[in-house]
C-alpha atoms as a PDB file:
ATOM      1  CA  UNK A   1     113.668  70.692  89.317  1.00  0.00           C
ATOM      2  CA  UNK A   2     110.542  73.078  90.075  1.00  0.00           C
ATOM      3  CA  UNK A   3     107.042  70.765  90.640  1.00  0.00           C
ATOM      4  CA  UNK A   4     105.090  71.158  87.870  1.00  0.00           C
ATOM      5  CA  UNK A   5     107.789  70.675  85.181  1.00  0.00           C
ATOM      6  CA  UNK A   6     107.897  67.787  82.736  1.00  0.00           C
ATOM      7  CA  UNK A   7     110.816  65.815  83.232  1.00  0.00           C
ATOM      8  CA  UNK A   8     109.913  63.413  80.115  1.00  0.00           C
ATOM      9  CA  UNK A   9     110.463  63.940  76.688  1.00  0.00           C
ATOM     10  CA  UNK A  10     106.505  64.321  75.118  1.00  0.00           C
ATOM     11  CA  UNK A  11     106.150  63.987  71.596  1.00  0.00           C
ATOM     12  CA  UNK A  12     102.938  65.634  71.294  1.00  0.00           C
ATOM     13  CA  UNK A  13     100.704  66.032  68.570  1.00  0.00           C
ATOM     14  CA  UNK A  14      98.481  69.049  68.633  1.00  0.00           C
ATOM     15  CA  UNK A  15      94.817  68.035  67.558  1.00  0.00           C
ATOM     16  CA  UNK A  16      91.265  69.136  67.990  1.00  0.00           C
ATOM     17  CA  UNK A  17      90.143  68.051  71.793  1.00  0.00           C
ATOM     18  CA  UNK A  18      89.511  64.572  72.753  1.00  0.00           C
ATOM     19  CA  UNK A  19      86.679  62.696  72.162  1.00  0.00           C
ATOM     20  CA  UNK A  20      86.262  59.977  75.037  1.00  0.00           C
ATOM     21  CA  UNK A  21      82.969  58.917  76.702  1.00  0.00           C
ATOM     22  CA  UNK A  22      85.148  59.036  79.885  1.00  0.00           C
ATOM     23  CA  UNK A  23      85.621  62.580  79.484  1.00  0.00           C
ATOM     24  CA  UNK A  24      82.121  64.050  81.206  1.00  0.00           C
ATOM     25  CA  UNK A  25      83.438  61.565  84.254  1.00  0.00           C
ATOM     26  CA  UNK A  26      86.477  62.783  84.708  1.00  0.00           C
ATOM     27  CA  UNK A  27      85.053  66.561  84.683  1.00  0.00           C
ATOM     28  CA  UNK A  28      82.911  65.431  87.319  1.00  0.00           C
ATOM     29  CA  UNK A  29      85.724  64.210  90.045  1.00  0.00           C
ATOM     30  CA  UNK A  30      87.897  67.081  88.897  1.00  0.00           C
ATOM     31  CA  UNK A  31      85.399  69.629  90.202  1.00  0.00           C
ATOM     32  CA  UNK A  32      84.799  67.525  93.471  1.00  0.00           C
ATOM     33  CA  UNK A  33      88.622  67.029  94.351  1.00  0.00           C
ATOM     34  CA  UNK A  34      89.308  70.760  93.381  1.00  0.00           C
ATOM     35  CA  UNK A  35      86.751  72.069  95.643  1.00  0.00           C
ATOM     36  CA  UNK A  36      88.348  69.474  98.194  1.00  0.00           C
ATOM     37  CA  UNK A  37      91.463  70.953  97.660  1.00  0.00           C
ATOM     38  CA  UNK A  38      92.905  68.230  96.672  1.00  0.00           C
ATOM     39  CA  UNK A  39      93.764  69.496  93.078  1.00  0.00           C
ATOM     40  CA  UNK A  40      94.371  73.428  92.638  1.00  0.00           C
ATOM     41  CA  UNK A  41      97.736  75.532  92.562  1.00  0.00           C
ATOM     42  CA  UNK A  42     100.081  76.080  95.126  1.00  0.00           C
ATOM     43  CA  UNK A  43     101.828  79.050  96.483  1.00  0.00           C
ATOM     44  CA  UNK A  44     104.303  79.201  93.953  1.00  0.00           C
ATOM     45  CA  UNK A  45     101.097  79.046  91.217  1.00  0.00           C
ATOM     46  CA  UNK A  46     101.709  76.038  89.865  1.00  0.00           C
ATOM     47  CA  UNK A  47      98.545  73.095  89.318  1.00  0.00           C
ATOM     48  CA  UNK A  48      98.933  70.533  90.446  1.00  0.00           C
ATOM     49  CA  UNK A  49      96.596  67.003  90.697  1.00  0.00           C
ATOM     50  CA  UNK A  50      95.686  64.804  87.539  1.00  0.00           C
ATOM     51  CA  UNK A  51      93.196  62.331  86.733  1.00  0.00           C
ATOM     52  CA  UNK A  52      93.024  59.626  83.679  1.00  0.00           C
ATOM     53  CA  UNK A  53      90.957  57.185  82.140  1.00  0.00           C
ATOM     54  CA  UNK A  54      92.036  54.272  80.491  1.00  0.00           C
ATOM     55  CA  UNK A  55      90.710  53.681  77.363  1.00  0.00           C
ATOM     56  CA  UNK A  56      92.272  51.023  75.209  1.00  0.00           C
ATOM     57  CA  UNK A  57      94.981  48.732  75.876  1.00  0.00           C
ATOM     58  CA  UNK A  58      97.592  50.842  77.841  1.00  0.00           C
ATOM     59  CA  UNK A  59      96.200  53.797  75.834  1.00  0.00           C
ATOM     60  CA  UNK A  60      94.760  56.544  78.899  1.00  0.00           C
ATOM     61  CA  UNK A  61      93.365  59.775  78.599  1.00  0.00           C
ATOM     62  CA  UNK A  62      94.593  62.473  81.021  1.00  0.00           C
ATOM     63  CA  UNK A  63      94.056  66.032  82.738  1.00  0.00           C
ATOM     64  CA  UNK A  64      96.708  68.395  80.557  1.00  0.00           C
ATOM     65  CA  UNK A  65      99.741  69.996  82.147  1.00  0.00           C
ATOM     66  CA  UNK A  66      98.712  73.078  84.502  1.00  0.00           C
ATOM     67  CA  UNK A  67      95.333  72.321  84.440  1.00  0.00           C
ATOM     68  CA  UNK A  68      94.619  71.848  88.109  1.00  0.00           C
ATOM     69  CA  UNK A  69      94.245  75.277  89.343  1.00  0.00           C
ATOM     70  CA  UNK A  70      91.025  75.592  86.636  1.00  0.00           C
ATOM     71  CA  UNK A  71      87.775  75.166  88.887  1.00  0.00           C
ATOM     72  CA  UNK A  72      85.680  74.064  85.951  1.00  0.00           C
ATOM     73  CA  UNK A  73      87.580  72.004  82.904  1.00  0.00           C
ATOM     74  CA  UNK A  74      86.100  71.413  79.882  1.00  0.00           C
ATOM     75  CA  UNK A  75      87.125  69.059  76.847  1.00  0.00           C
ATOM     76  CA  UNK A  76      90.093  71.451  75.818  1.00  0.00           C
ATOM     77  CA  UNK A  77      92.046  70.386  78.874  1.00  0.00           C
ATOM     78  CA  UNK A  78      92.455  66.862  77.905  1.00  0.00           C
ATOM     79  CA  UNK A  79      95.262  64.928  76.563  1.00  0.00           C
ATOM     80  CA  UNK A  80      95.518  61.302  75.194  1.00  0.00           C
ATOM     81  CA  UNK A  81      98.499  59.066  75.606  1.00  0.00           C
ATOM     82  CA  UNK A  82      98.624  56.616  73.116  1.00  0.00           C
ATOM     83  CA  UNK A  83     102.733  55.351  73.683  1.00  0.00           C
ATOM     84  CA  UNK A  84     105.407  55.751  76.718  1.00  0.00           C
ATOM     85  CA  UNK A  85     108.378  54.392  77.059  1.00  0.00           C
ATOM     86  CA  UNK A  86     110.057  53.922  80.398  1.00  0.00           C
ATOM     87  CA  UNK A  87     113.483  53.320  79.419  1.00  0.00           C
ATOM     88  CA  UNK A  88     113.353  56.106  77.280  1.00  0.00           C
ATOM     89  CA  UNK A  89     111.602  58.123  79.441  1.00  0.00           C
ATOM     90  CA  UNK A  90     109.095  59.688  76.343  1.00  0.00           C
ATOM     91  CA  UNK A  91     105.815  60.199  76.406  1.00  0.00           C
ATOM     92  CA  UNK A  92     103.525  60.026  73.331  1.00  0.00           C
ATOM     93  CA  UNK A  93     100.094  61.981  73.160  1.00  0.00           C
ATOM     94  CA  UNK A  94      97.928  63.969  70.961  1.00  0.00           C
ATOM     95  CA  UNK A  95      95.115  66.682  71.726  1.00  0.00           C
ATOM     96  CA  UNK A  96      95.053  70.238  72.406  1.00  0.00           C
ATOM     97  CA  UNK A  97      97.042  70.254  75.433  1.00  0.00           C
ATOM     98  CA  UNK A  98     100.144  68.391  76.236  1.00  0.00           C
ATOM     99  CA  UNK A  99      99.723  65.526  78.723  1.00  0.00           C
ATOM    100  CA  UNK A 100     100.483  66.259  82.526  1.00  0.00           C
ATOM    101  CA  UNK A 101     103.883  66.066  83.818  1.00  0.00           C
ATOM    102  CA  UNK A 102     102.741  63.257  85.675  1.00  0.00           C
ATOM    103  CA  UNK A 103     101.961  61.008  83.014  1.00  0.00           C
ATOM    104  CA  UNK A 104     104.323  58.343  83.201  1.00  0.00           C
ATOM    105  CA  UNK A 105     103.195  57.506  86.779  1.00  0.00           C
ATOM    106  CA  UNK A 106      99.783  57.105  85.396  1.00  0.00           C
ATOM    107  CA  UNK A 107     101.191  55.048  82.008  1.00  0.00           C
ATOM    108  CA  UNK A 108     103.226  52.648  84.655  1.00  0.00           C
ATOM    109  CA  UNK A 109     100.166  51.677  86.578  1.00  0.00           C
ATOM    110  CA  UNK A 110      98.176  51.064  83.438  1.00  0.00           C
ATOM    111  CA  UNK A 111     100.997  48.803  82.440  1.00  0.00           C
ATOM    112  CA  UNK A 112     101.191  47.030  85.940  1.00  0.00           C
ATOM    113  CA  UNK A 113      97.478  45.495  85.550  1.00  0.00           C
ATOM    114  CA  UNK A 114      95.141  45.576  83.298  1.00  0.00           C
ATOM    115  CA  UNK A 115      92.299  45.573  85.521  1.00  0.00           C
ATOM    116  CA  UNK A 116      93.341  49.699  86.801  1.00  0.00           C
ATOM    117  CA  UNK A 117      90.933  51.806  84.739  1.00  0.00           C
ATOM    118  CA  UNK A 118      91.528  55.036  86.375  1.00  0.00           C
ATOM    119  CA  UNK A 119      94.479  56.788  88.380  1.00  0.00           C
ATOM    120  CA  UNK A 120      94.273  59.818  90.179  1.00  0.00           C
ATOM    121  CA  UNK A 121      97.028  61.837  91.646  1.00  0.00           C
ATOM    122  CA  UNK A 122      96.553  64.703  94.322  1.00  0.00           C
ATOM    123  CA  UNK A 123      98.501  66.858  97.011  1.00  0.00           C
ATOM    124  CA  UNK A 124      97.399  66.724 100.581  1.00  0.00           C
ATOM    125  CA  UNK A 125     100.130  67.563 102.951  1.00  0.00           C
ATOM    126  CA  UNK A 126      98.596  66.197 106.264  1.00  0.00           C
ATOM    127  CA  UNK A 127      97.340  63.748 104.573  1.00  0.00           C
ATOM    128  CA  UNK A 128     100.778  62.973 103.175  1.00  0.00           C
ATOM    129  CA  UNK A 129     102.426  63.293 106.577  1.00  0.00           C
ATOM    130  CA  UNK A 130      99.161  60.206 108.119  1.00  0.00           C
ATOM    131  CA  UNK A 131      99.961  58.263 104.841  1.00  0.00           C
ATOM    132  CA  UNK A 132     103.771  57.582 104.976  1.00  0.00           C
ATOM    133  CA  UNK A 133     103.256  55.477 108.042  1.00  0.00           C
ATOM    134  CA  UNK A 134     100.052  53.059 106.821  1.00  0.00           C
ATOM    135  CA  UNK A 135     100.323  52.420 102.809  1.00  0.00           C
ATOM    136  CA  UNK A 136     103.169  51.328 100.352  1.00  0.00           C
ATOM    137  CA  UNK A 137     105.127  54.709  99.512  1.00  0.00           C
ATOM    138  CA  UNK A 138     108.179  55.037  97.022  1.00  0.00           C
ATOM    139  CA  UNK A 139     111.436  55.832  97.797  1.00  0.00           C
ATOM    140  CA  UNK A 140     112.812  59.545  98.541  1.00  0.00           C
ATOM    141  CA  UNK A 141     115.125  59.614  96.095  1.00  0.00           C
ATOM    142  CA  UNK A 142     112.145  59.205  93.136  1.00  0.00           C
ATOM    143  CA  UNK A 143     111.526  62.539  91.671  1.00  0.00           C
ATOM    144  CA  UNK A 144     108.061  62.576  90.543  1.00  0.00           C
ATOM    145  CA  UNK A 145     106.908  61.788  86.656  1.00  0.00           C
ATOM    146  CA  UNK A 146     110.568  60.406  85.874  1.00  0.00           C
ATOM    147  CA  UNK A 147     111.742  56.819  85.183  1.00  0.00           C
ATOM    148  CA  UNK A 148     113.081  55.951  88.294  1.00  0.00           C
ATOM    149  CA  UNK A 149     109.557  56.732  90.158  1.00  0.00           C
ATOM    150  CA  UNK A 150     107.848  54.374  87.101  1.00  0.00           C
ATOM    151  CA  UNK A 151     110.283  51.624  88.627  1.00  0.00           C
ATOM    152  CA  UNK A 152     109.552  52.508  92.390  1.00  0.00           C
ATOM    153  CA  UNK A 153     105.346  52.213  91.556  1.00  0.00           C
ATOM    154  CA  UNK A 154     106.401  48.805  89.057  1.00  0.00           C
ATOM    155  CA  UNK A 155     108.591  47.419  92.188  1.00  0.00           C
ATOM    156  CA  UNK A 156     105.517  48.368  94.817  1.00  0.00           C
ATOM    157  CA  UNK A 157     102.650  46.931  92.822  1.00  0.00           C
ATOM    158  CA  UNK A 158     104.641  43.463  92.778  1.00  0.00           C
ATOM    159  CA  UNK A 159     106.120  43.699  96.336  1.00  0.00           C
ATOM    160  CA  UNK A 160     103.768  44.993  98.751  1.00  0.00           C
ATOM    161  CA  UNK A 161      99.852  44.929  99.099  1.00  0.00           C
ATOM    162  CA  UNK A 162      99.672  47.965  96.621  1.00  0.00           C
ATOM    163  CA  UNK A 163      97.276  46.228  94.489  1.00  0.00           C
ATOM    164  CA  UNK A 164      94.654  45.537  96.855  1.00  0.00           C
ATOM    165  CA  UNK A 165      95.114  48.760  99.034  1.00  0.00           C
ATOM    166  CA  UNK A 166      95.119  50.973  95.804  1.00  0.00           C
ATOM    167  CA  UNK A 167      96.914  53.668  97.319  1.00  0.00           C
ATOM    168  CA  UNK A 168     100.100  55.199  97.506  1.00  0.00           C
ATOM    169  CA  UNK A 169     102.376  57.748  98.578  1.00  0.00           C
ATOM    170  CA  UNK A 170     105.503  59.772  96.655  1.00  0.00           C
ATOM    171  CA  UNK A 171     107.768  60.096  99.727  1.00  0.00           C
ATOM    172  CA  UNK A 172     110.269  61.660  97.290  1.00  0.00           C
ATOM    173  CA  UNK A 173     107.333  64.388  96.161  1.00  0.00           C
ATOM    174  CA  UNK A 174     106.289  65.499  99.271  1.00  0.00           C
ATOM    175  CA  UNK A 175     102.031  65.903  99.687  1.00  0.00           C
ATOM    176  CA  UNK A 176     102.005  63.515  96.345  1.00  0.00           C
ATOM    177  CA  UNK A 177      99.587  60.939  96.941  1.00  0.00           C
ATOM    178  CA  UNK A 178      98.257  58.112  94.213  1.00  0.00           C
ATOM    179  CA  UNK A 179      94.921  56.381  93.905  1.00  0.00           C
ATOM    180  CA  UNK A 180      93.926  54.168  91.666  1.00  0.00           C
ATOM    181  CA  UNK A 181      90.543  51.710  90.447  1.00  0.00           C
ATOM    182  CA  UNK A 182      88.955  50.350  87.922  1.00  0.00           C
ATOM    183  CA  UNK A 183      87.199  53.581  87.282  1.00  0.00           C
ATOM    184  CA  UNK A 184      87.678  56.975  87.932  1.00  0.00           C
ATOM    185  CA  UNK A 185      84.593  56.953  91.185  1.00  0.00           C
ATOM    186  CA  UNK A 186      86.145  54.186  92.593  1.00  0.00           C
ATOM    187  CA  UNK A 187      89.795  55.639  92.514  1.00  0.00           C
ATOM    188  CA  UNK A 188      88.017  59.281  93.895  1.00  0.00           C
ATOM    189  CA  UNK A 189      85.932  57.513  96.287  1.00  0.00           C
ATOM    190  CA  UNK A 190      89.219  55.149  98.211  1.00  0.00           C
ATOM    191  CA  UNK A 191      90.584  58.982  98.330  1.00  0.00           C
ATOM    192  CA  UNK A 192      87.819  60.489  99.899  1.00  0.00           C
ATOM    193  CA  UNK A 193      87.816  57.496 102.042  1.00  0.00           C
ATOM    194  CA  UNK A 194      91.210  57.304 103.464  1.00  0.00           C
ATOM    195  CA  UNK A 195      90.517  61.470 103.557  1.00  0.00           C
ATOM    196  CA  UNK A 196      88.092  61.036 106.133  1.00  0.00           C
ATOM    197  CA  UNK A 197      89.692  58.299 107.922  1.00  0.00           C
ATOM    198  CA  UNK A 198      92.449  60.014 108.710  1.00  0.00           C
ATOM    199  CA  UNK A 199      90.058  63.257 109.682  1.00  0.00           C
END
């Protein structure tokens, strides 16, 4: 399958956009990580990079599908997931966009602790390459926003020091790179951290 391409089933529910008071926040880090380059389009013009918010329970708002390649997102380019279902592999959500195809990686962290507020998910190739060698990473054969990556990020968070590194990378989705925190600067900042450590 081409990135970019939602491998779940989304029942979505068109609506009017989102209100969240985490919205303005998540605006904010989108327009600093896309001028990074860490969230934009790639040569085959695909977006690609996310960002959520949790906001109630295991409830998360998120980035839409295709929005990273937009410089300057506004309210209409959020989605809220309000149900997933591993097993199933479905995604629930309602707004005016349908959630990002990476969804369910966001959904399983949410579910993993309750503390994770935020989850951000870039591409950085070199970054990518540095990573593999110094933080937990999934298995190759995990195909990116699909049940068996869910199980890979479940399997790291209670087997390795995932939890207190709060970073990871998709070695199966190659540049795919995960923060998260218990807000969205936190989960920006440990990015732009490890971004400059590894220069």
């Amino acid at each position: 399958m081409k990135d970019g391409i939602i491998k779940f089933n989304c029942n979505w529910t068109k609506t009017d956009p989102i209100e969240s008071p985490y919205i303005d926040e998540l605006i904010h880090w989108h327009k600093v990580l896309f001028q990074k380059g860490f969230v934009g389009v790639d040569k085959k013009g695909v977006g690609f990079g996310n960002l959520s918010c949790r906001t109630t329970n295991n409830e998360f708002v998120i980035t839409g599908s295709g929005t990273g390649g937009i410089a300057e997102i506004g309210q209409q380019h959020f989605a809220l997931v309000t149900s997933f279902n591993i097993h199933r592999n479905t995604v629930d959500s309602t707004g005016p966009i349908i959630a990002s195809s990476e969804s369910m990686t966001h959904a399983v962290l949410y579910l993993c602790d309750p503390k994770i507020g935020a989850v951000i998910h870039v591409h950085n190739l070199p970054m990518w390459r540095a990573l593999l060698r110094k933080v937990p990473k999934t298995d190759k054969s995990a195909e990116y926003g699909t049940p068996e990556m869910a199980k890979e990020v479940i399997k790291l968070y209670s087997q390795t020091d995932l939890k207190d590194r709060g970073i990871l990378v998709m070695a199966g989705h190659e540049e795919g790179i995960v923060t998260f925190g218990p807000d969205i600067a936190s989960a920006a900042k440990l990015l732009l951290h490890w971004a400059e450590q590894i220069g």
